[in-house]
C-alpha atoms as a PDB file:
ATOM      1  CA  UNK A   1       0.000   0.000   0.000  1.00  0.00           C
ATOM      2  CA  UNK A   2       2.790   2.308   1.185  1.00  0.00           C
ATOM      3  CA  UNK A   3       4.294   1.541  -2.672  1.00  0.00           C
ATOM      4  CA  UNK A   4       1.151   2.914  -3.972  1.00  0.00           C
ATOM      5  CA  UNK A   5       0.511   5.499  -2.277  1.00  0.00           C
ATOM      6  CA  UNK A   6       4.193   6.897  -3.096  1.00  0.00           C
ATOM      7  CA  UNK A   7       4.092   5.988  -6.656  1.00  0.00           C
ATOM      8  CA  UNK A   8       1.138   7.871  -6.788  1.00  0.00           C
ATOM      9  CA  UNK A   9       1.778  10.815  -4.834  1.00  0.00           C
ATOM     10  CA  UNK A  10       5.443  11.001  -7.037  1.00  0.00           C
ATOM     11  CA  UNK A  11       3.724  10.304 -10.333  1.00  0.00           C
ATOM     12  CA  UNK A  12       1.265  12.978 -10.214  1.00  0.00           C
ATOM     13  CA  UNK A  13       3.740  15.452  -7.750  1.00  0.00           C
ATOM     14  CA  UNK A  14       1.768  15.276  -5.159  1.00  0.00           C
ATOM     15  CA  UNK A  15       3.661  17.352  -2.217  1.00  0.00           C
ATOM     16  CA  UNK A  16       4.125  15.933   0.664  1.00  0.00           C
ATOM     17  CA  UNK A  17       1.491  17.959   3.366  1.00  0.00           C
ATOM     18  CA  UNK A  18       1.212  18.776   7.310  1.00  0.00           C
ATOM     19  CA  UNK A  19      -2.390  17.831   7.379  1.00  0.00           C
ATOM     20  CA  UNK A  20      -2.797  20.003  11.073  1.00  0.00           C
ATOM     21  CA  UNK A  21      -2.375  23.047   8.763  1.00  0.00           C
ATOM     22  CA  UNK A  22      -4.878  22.346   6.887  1.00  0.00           C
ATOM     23  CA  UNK A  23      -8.793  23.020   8.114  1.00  0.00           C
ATOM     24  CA  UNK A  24     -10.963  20.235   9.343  1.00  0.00           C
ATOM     25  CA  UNK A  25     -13.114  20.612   6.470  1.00  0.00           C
ATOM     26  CA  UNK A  26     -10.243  20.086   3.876  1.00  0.00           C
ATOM     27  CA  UNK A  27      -9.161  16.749   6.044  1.00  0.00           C
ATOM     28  CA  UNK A  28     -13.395  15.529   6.014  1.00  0.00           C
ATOM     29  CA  UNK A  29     -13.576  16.092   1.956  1.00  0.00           C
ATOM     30  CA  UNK A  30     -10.475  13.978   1.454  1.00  0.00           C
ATOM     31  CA  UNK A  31     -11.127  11.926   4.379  1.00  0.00           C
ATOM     32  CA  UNK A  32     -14.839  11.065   2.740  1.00  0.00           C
ATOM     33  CA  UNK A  33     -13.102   9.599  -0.361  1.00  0.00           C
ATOM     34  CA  UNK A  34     -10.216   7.717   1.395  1.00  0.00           C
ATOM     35  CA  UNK A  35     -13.498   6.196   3.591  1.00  0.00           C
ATOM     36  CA  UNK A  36     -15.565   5.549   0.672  1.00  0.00           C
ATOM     37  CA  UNK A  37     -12.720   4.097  -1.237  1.00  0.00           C
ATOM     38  CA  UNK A  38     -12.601   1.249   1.257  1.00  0.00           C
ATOM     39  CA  UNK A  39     -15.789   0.628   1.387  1.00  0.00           C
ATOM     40  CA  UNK A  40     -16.024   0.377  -1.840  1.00  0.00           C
ATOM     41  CA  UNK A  41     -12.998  -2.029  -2.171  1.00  0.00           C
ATOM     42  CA  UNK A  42     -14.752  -4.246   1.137  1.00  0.00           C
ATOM     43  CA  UNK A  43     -17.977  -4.326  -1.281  1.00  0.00           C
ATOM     44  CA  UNK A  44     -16.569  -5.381  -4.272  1.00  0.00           C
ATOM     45  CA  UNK A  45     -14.060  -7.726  -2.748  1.00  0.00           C
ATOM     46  CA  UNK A  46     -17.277  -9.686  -0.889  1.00  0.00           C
ATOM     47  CA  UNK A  47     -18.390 -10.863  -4.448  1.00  0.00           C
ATOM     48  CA  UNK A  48     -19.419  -9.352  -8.033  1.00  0.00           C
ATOM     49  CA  UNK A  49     -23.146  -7.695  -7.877  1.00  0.00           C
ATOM     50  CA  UNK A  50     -25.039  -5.394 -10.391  1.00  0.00           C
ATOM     51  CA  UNK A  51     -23.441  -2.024  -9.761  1.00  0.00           C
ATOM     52  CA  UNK A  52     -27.064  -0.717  -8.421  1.00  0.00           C
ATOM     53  CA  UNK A  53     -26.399  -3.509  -5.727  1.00  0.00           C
ATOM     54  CA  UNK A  54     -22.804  -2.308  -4.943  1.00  0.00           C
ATOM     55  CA  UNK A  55     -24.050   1.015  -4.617  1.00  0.00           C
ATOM     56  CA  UNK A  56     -27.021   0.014  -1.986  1.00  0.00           C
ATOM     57  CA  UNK A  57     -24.136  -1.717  -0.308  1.00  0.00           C
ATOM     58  CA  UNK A  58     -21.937   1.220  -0.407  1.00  0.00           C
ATOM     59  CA  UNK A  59     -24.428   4.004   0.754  1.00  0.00           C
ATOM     60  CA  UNK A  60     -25.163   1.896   3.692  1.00  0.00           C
ATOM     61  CA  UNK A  61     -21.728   2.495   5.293  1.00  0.00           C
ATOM     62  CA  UNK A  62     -21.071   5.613   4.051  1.00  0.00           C
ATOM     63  CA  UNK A  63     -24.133   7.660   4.605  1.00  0.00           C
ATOM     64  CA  UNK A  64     -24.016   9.968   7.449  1.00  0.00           C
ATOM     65  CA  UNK A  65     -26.067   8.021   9.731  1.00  0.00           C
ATOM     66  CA  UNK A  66     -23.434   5.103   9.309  1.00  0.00           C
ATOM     67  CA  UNK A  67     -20.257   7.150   9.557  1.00  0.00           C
ATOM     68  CA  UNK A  68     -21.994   8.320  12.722  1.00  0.00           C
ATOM     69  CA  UNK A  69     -22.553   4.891  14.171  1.00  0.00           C
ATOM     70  CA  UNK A  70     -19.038   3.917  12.961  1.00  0.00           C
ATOM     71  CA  UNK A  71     -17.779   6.456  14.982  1.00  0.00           C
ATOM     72  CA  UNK A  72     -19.607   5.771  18.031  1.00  0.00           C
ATOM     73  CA  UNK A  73     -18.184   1.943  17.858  1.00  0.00           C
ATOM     74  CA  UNK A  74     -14.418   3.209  17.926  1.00  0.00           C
ATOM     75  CA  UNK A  75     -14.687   6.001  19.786  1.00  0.00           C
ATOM     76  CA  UNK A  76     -13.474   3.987  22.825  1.00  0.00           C
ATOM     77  CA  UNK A  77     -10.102   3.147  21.270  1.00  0.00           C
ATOM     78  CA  UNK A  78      -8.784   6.645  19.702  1.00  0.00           C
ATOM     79  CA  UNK A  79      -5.892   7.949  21.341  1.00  0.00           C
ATOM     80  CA  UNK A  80      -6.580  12.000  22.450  1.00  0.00           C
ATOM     81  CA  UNK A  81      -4.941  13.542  19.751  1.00  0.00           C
ATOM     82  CA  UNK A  82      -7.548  11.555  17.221  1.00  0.00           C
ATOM     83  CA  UNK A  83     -10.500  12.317  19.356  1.00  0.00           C
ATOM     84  CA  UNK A  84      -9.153  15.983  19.099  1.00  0.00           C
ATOM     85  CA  UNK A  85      -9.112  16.307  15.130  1.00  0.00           C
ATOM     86  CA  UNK A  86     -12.768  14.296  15.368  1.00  0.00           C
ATOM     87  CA  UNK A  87     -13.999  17.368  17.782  1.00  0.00           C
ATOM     88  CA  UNK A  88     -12.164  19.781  14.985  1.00  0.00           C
ATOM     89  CA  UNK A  89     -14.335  18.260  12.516  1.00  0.00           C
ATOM     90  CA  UNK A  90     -17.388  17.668  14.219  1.00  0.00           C
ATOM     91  CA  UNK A  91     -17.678  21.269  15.404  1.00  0.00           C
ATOM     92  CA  UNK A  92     -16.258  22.966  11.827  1.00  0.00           C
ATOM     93  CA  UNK A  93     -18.928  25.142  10.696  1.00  0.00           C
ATOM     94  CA  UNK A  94     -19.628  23.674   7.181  1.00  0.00           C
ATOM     95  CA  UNK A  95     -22.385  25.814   5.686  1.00  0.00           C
ATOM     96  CA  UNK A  96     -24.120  22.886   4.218  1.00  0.00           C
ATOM     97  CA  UNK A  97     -27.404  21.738   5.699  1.00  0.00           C
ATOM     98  CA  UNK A  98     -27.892  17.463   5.184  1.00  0.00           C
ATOM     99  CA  UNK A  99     -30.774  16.614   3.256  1.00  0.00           C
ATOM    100  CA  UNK A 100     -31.090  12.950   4.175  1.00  0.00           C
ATOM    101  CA  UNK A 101     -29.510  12.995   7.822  1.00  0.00           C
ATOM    102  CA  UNK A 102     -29.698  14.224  10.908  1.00  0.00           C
ATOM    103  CA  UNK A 103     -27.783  17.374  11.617  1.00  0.00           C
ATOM    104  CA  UNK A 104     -26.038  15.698  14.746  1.00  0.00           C
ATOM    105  CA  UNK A 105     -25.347  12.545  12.885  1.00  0.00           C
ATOM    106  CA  UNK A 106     -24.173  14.849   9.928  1.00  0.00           C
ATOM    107  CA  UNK A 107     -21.873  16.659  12.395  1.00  0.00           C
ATOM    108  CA  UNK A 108     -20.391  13.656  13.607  1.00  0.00           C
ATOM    109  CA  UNK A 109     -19.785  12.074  10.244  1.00  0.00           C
ATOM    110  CA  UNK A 110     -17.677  14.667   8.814  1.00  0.00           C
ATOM    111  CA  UNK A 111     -15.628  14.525  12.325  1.00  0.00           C
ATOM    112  CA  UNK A 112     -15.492  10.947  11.537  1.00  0.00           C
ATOM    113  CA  UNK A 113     -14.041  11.659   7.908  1.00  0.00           C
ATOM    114  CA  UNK A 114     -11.903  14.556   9.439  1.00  0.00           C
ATOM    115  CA  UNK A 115     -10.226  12.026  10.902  1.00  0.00           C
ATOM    116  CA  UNK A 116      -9.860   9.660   8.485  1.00  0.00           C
ATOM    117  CA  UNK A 117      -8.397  12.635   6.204  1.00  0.00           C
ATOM    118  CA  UNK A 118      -6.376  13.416   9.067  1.00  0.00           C
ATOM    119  CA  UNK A 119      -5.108  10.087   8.799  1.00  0.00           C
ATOM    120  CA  UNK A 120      -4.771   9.661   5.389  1.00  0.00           C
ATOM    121  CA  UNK A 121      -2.479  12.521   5.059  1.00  0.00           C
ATOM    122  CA  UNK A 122      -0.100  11.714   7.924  1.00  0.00           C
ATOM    123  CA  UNK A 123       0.288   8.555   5.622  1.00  0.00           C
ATOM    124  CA  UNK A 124      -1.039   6.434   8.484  1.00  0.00           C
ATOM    125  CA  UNK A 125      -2.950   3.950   6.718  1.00  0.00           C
ATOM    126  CA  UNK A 126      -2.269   0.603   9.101  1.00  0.00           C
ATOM    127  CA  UNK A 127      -4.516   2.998  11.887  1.00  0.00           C
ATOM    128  CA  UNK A 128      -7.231   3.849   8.631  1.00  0.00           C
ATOM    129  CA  UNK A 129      -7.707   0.638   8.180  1.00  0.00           C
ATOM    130  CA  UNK A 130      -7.569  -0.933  11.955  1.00  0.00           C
ATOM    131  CA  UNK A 131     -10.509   2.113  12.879  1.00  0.00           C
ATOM    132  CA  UNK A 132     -12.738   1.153   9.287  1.00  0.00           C
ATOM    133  CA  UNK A 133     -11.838  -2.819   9.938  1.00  0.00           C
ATOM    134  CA  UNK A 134     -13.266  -2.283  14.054  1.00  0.00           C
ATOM    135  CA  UNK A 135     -16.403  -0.026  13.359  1.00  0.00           C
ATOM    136  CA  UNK A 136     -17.592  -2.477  10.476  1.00  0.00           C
ATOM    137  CA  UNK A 137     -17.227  -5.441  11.974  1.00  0.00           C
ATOM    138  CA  UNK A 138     -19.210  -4.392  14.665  1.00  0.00           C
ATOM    139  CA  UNK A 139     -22.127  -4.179  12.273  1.00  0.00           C
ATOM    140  CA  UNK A 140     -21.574  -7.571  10.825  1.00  0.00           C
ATOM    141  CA  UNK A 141     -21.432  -9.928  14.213  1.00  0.00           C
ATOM    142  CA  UNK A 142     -24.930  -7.700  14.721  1.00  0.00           C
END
């Protein structure tokens, strides 16, 4: 992954960034692709399906009302300086009003993919994937 990630980032010049200069909204809109990325990946991976199917799959973990619960399931294992970019994105004034969610729920989900961006940037994808892999699986043994 680390290979990737480098070829990529050197193949289009991608400069390396400090990702606590950048505002929690910037680290939520790439932290909402880097999420729905996996997701995407885990869906495709668990068999081939009409793409209307994948999607159905998809939107179900990555609407706000699942980001939210995903949170909520590995909220208990975040060190403080993750819960503190989370609280950076959760309280980041976005201008946007949901249409399908819950404005708490929608608050917490783009904390939630703060953090992820966060993540992403600092190149720490081992922790990405150990956060995604924890609040998922809580939803399947349910």
């Amino acid at each position: 992954m680390e290979d990737f990630i480098h070829y990529f980032r050197k193949s289009l010049d991608i400069k390396e960034v400090n990702p606590r200069q950048y505002s929690p909204l910037v680290l939520a809109y790439i932290g909402d692709s880097v999420f729905d990325l996996i997701i995407k990946s885990k869906v495709v991976g668990d068999g081939n399906a009409p793409v209307n199917k994948l999607h159905r799959r998809t939107s179900s973990y990555v609407k706000a009302s699942a980001q939210a619960n995903t949170f909520r399931k590995i909220q208990n294992i975040l060190t403080e300086e993750e819960m503190s970019i989370f609280k950076r994105g959760r309280n980041a004034k976005s201008g946007t009003v949901p249409k399908n969610a819950d404005l708490i729920e929608y608050k917490v989900a783009t904390g939630f993919e703060a953090l992820i961006g966060f993540l992403f940037l600092e190149n720490r994808f081992e922790r990405i994937i150990e956060l995604v892999v924890e609040g998922v699986e809580h939803d399947r043994a349910n």
